[in-house]
Protein backbone atom coordinates (compact mmCIF):
# COMPACT_ATOMS: atom_id res chain seq x y z
CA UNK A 1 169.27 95.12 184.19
CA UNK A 2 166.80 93.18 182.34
CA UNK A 3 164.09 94.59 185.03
CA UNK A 4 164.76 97.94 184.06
CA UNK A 5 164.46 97.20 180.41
CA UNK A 6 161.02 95.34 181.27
CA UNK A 7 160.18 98.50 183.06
CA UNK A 8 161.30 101.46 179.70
CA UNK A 9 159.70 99.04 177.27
CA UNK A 10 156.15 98.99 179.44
CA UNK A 11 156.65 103.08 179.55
CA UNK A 12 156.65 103.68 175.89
CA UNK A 13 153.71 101.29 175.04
CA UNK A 14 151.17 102.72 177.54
CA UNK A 15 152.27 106.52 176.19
CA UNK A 16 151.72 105.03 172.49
CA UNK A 17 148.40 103.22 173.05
CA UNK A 18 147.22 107.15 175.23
CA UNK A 19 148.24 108.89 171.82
CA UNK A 20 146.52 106.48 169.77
CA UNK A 21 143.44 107.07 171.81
CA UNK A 22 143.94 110.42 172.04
CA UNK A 23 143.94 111.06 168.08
CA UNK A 24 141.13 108.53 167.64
CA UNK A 25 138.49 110.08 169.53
CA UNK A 26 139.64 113.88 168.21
CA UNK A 27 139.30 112.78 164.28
CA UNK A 28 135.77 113.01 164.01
CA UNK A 29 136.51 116.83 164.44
CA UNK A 30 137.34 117.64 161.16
CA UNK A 31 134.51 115.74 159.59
CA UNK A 32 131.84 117.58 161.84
CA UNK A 33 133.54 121.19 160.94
CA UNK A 34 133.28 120.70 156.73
CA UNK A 35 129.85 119.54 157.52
CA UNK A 36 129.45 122.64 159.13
CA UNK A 37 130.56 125.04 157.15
CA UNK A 38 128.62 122.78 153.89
CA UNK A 39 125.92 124.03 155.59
CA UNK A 40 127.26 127.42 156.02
CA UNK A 41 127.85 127.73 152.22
CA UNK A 42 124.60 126.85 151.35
CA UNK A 43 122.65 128.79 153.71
CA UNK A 44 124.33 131.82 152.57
CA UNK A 45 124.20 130.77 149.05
CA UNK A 46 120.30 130.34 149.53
CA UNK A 47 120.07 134.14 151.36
CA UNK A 48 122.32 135.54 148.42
CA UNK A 49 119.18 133.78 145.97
CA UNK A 50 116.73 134.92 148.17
CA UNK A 51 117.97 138.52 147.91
CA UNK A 52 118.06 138.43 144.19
CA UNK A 53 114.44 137.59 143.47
CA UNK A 54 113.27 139.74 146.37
CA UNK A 55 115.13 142.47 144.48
CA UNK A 56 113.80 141.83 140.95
CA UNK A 57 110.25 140.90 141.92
CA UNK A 58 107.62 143.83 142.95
CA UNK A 59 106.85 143.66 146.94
CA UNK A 60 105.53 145.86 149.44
CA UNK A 61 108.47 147.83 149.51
CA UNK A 62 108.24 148.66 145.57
CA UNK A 63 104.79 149.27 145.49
CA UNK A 64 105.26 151.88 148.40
CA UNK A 65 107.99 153.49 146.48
CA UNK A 66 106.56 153.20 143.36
CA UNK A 67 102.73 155.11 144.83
CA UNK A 68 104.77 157.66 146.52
CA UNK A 69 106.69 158.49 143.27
CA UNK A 70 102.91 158.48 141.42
CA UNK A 71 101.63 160.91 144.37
CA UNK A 72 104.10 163.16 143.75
CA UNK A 73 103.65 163.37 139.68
CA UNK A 74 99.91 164.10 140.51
CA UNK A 75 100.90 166.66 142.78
CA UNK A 76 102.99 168.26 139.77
CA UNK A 77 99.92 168.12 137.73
CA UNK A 78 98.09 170.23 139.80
CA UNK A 79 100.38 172.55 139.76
CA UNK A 80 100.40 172.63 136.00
CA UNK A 81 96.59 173.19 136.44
CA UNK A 82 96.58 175.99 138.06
CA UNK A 83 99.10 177.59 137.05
CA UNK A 84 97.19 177.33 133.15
CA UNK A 85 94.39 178.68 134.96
CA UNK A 86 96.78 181.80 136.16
CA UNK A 87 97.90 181.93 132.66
CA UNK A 88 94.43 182.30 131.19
CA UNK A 89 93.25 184.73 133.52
CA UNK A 90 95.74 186.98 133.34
CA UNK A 91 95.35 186.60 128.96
CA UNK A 92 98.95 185.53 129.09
CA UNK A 93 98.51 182.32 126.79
CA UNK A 94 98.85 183.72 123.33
CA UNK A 95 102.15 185.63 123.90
CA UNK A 96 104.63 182.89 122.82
CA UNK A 97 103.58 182.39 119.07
CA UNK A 98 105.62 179.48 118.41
CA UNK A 99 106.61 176.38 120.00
CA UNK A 100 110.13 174.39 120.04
CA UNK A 101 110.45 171.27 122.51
CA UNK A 102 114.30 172.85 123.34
CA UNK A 103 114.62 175.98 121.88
CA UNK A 104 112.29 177.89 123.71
CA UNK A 105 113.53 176.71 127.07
CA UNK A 106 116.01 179.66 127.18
CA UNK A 107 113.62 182.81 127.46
CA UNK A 108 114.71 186.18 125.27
CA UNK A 109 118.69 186.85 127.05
CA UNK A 110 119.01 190.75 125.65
CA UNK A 111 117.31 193.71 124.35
CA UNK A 112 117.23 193.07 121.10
CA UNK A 113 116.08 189.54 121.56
CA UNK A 114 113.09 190.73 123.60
CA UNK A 115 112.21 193.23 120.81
CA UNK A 116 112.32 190.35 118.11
CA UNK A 117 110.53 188.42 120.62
CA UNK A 118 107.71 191.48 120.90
CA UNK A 119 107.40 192.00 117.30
CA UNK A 120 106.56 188.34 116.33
CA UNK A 121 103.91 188.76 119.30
CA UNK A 122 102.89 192.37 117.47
CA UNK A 123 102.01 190.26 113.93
CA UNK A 124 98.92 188.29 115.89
CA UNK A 125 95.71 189.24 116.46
CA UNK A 126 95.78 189.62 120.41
CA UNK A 127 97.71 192.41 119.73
CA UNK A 128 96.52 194.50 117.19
CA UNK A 129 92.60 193.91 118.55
CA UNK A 130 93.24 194.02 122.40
CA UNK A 131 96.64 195.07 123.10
CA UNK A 132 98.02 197.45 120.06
CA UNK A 133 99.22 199.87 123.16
CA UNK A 134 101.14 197.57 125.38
CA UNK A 135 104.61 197.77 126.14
CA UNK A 136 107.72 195.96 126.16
CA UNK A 137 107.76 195.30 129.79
CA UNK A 138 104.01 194.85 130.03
CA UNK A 139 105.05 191.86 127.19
CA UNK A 140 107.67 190.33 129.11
CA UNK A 141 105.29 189.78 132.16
CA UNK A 142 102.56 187.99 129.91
CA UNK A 143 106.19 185.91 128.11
CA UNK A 144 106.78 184.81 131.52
CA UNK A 145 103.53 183.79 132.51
CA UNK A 146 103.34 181.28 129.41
CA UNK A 147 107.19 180.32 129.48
CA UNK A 148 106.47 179.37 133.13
CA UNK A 149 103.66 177.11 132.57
CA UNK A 150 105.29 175.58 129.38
CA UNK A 151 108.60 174.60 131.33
CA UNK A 152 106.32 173.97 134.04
CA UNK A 153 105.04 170.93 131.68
CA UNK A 154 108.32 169.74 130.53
CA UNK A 155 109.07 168.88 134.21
CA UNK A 156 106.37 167.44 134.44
CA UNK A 157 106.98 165.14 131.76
CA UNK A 158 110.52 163.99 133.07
CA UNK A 159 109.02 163.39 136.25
CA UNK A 160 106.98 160.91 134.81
CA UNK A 161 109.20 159.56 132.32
CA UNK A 162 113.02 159.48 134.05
CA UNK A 163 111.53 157.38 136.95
CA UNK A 164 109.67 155.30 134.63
CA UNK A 165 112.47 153.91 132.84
CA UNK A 166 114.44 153.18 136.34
CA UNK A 167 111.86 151.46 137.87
CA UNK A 168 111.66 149.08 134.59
CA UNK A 169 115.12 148.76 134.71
CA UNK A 170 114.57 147.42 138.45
CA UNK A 171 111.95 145.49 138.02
CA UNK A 172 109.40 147.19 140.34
CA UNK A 173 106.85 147.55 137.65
CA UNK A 174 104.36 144.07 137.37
CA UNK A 175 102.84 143.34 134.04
CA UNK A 176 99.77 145.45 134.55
CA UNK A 177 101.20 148.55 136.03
CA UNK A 178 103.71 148.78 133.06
CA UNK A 179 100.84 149.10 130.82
CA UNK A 180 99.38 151.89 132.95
CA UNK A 181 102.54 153.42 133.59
CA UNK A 182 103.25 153.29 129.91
CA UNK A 183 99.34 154.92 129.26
CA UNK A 184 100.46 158.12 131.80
CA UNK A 185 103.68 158.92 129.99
CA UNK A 186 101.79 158.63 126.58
CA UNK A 187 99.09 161.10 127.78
CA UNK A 188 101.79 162.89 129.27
CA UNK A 189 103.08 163.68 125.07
CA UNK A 190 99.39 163.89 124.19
CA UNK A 191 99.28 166.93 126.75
CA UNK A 192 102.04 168.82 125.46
CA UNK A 193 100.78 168.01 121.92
CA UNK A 194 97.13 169.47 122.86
CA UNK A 195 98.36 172.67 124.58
CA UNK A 196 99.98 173.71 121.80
CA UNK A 197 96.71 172.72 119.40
CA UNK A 198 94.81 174.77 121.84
CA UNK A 199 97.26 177.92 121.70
CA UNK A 200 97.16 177.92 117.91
CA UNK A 201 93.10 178.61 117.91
CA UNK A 202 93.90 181.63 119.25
CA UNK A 203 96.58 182.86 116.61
CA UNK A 204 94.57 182.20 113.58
CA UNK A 205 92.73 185.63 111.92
CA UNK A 206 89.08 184.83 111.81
CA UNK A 207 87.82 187.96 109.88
CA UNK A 208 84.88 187.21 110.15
CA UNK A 209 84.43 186.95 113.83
CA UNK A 210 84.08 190.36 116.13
CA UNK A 211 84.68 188.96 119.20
CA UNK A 212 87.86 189.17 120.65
CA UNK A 213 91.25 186.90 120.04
CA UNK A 214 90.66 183.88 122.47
CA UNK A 215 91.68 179.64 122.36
CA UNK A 216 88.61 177.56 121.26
CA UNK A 217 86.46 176.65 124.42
CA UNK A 218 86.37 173.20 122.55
CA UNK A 219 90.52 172.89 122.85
CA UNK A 220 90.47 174.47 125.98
CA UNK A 221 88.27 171.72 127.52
CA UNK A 222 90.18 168.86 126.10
CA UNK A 223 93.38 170.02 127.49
CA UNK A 224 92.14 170.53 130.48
CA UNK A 225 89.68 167.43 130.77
CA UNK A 226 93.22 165.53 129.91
CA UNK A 227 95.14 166.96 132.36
CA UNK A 228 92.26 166.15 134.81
CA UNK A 229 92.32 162.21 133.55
CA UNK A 230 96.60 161.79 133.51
CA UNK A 231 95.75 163.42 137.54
CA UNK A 232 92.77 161.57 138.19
CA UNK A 233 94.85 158.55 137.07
CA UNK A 234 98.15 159.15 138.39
CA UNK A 235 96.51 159.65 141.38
CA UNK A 236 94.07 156.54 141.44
CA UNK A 237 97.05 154.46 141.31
CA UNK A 238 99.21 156.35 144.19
CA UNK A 239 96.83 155.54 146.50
CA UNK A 240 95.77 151.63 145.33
CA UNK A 241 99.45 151.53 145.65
CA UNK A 242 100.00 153.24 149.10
CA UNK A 243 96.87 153.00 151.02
CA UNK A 244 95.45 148.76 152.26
CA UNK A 245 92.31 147.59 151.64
CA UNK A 246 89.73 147.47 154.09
CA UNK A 247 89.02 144.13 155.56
CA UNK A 248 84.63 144.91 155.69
CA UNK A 249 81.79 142.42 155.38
CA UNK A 250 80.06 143.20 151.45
CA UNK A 251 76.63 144.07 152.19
CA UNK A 252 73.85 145.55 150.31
CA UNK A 253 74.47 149.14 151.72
CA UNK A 254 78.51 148.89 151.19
CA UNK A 255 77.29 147.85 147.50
CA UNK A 256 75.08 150.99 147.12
CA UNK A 257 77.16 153.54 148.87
CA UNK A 258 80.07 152.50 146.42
CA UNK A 259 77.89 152.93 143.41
CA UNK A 260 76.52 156.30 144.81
CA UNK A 261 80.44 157.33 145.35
CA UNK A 262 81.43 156.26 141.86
CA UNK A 263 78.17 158.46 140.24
CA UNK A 264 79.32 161.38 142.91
CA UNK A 265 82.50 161.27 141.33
CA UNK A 266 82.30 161.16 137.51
CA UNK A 267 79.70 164.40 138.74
CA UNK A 268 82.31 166.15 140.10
CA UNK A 269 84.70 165.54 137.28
CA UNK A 270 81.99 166.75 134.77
CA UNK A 271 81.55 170.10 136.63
CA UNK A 272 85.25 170.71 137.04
CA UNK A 273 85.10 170.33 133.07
CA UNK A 274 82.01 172.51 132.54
CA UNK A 275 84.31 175.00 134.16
CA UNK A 276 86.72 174.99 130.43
CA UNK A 277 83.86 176.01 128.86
CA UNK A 278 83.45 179.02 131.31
CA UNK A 279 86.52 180.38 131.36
CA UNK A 280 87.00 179.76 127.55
CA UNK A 281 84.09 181.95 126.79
CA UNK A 282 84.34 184.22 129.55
CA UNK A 283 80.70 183.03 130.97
CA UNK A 284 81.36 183.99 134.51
CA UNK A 285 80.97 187.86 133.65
CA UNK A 286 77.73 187.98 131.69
CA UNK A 287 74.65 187.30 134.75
CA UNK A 288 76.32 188.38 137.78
CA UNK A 289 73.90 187.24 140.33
CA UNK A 290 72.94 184.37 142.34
CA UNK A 291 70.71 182.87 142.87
CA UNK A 292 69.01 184.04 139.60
CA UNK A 293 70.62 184.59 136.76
CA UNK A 294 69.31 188.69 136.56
CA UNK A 295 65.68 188.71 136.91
CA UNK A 296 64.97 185.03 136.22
CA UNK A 297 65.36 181.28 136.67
CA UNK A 298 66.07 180.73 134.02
CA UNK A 299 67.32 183.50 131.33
CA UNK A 300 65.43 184.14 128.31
CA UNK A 301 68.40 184.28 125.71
CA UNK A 302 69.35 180.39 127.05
CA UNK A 303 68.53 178.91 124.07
CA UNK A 304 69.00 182.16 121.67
CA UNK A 305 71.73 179.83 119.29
CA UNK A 306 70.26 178.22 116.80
CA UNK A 307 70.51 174.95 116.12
CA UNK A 308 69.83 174.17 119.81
CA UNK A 309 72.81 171.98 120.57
CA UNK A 310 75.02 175.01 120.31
CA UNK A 311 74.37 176.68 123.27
CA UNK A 312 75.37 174.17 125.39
CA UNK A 313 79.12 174.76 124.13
CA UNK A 314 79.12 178.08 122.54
CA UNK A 315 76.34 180.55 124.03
CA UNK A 316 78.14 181.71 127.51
CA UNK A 317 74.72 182.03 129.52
CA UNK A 318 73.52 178.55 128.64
CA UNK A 319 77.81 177.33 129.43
CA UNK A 320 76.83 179.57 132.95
CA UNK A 321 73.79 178.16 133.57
CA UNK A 322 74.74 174.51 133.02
CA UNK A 323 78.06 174.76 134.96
CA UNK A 324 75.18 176.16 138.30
CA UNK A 325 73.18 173.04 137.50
CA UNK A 326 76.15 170.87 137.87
CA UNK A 327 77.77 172.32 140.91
CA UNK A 328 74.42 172.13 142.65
CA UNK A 329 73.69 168.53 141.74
CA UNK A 330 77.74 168.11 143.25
CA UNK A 331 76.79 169.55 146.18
CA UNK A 332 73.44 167.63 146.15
CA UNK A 333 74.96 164.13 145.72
CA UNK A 334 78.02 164.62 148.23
CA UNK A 335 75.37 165.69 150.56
CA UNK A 336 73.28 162.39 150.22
CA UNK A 337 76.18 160.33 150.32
CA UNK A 338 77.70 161.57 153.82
CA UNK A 339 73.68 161.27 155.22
CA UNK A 340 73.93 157.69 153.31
CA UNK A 341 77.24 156.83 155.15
CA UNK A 342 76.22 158.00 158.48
CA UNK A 343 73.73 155.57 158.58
CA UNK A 344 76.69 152.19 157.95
CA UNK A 345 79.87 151.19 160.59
CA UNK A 346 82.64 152.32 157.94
CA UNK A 347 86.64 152.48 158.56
CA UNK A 348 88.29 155.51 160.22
CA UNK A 349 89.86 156.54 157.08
CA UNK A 350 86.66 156.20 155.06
CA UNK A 351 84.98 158.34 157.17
CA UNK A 352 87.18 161.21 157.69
CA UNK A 353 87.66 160.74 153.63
CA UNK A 354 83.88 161.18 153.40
CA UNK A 355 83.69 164.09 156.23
CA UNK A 356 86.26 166.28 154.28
CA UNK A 357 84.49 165.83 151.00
CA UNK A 358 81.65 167.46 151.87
CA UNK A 359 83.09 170.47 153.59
CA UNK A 360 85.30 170.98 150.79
CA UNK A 361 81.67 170.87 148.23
CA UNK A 362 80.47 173.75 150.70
CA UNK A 363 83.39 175.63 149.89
CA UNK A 364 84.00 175.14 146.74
CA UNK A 365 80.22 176.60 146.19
CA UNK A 366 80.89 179.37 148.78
CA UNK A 367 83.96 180.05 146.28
CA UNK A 368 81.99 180.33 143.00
CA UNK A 369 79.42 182.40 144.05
CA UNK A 370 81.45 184.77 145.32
CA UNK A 371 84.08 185.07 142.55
CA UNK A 372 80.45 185.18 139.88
CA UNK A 373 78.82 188.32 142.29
CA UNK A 374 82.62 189.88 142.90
CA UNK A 375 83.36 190.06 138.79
CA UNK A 376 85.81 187.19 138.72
CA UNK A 377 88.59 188.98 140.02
CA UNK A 378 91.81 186.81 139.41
CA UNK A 379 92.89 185.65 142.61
CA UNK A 380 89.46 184.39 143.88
CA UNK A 381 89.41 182.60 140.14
CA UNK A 382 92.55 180.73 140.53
CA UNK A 383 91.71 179.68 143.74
CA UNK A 384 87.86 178.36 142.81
CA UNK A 385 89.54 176.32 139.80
CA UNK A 386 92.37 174.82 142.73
CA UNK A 387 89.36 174.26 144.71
CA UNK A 388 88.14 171.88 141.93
CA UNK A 389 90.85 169.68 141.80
CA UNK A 390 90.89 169.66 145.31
CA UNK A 391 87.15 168.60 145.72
CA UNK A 392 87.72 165.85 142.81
CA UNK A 393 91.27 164.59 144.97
CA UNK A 394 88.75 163.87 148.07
CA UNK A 395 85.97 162.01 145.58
CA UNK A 396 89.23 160.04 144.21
CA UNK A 397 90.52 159.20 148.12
CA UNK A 398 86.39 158.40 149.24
CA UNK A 399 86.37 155.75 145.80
CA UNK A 400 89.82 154.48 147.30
CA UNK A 401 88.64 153.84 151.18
CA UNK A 402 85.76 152.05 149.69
CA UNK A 403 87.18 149.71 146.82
CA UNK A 404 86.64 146.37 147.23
CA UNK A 405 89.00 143.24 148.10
CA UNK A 406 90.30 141.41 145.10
CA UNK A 407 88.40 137.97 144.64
């Protein structure tokens, strides 16, 4: 009896002391799991951070988006461009007298609205000098022509401006590109603003002029020597945005061939302008030859405006002869500077930048002569003024290949 208690009381000690072990060595298991998952916590805590300021601060990502969204308002200003061009040639620019920022978005509904529309049209001098026997539908074609560029233009401003104010919102914009983003939009209003300056030049009676009812050549080259800068800009900044610098050694020949871009350049962007002048004055049509001007060189009536200055902006064979002179000095310089690069180990990019530059200057020559000798027929026209943007996109791309690294 008492050897069988001895026995049950030895039993339930060694199975205490084995549980007592038994919890001992697992308790350390809930100390190592909240350590874990403290770390946990703040390692997703720290992610969750990290995610916020690579949200709100401008990165690659951002400054892709944000060049591919400035790429595409430049492309919208060309087609503004051209389509004013369109507009001009076809004498469609006076034929909205008026000019409402929301009004005039809805175009004339019924007949009698297009008749109103017509008679305000029939109380200007375009009409009773030029077109005193057009027609109502002949009317609505010109109506169109304008409405479609001036809607045209409003896009073009909310294109500029919706994004704008998103991207603030989001924080993609750093301190500098919010004053340049803020400079586009302004000169974005400034266009619209201008335009319709430029349109009223050609409403006012001038009874003592004989010449036909026409926009100022002076108004006519601001607009479009603005709309050239908010491109030129717009498009600039796309592509310091979008497209890496090159990694290249500085040397005295980089240094040069930069400069000689950056003079190439501002020469194209002059002789795109000259072109205002021509088609404000109708210069193409008076010497309809090339290479001389007629008979001569150089004209004799050149300089027939007295005082001297004001042939270079108001006598259309001096405007035709200086706009020559500056698309052969284009050609000139783009020439020299692909012989200049040929000679230096440049990027890929830079080259084939360079490459399509000057076969576009070739072109764009080949294009003006033949719309001067062919009359300036309208289609040939529009597409020698699209051919000018074009040539002053590939300058713009050549000056981007070939900026230099940030110091």
């Amino acid at each position: 009896m008492l050897l069988s208690s001895l026995r049950t009381t030895l039993f339930y000690g060694c199975r205490n002391v084995t549980k007592g072990f038994q919890h001992t060595t697992r308790s350390p298991q809930p100390r190592q799991w909240l350590v874990k998952r403290g770390q946990s916590t703040i390692t997703v805590e720290a992610g969750a951070s990290s995610a916020r300021v690579a949200a709100t601060v401008p990165n690659v990502a951002t400054n892709r988006t944000v060049g591919r969204w400035l790429i595409g308002c430049s492309g919208l200003v060309v087609g503004a461009i051209v389509l004013g061009g369109v507009t001009r040639l076809t004498e469609s620019g006076l034929s909205m007298v008026d000019w409402h920022l929301v009004r005039e978005m809805k175009p004339p509904q019924g007949q009698l609205e297009w008749e109103a529309e017509f008679s305000k049209y029939q109380q200007f001098p375009e009409f009773k000098i030029m077109n005193h026997d057009m027609t109502l539908p002949e009317f609505k074609f010109i109506f169109y022509m304008e409405w479609g560029h001036r809607m045209w233009g409003r896009l073009v401003g909310l294109a500029y401006i919706l994004p704008t104010v998103y991207f603030w919102k989001k924080g993609y914009f750093t301190r500098s590109m919010k004053g340049r983003v803020l400079g586009l939009c302004g000169f974005v209003f400034f266009q619209g603003l201008l335009g319709w300056y430029m349109v009223k030049s050609g409403l006012e009676e001038k009874p003592e002029s004989h010449d036909i009812p026409r926009v100022s050549q002076y108004r006519l080259s601001a607009h479009l020597g603005s709309a050239l800068l908010l491109y030129s800009a717009s498009l600039w900044t796309g592509l310091t945005l979008l497209l890496p610098i090159h990694k290249v050694a500085e040397t005295k020949n980089l240094t040069q061939l930069r400069r000689f871009a950056k003079g190439t350049g501002g020469l194209v962007f002059l002789t795109a302008l000259s072109g205002a002048f021509v088609a404000g004055l109708d210069a193409g049509l008076v010497y309809n030859s090339f290479p001389k001007m007629g008979e001569r060189w150089i004209p004799d009536d050149v300089l027939a405006f007295s005082p001297t200055l004001k042939n270079f902006f108001e006598n259309p064979t001096t405007v035709q002869f200086d706009h020559r002179i500056l698309a052969i000095s284009s050609l000139t310089a783009i020439t020299g500077l692909y012989l200049f690069s040929r000679r230096m180990l440049l990027p890929r990019r830079a080259k084939i930048a360079i490459n399509l530059l000057t076969a576009m200057a070739y072109g764009q020559v080949a294009l003006g002569i033949s719309t001067l000798l062919l009359y300036v027929p309208t289609p040939l026209a529009a597409i020698h003024q699209s051919g000018s943007v074009a040539l002053l996109s590939l300058a713009i791309w050549v000056l981007a290949e070939l900026r230099k690294m940030p110091k």
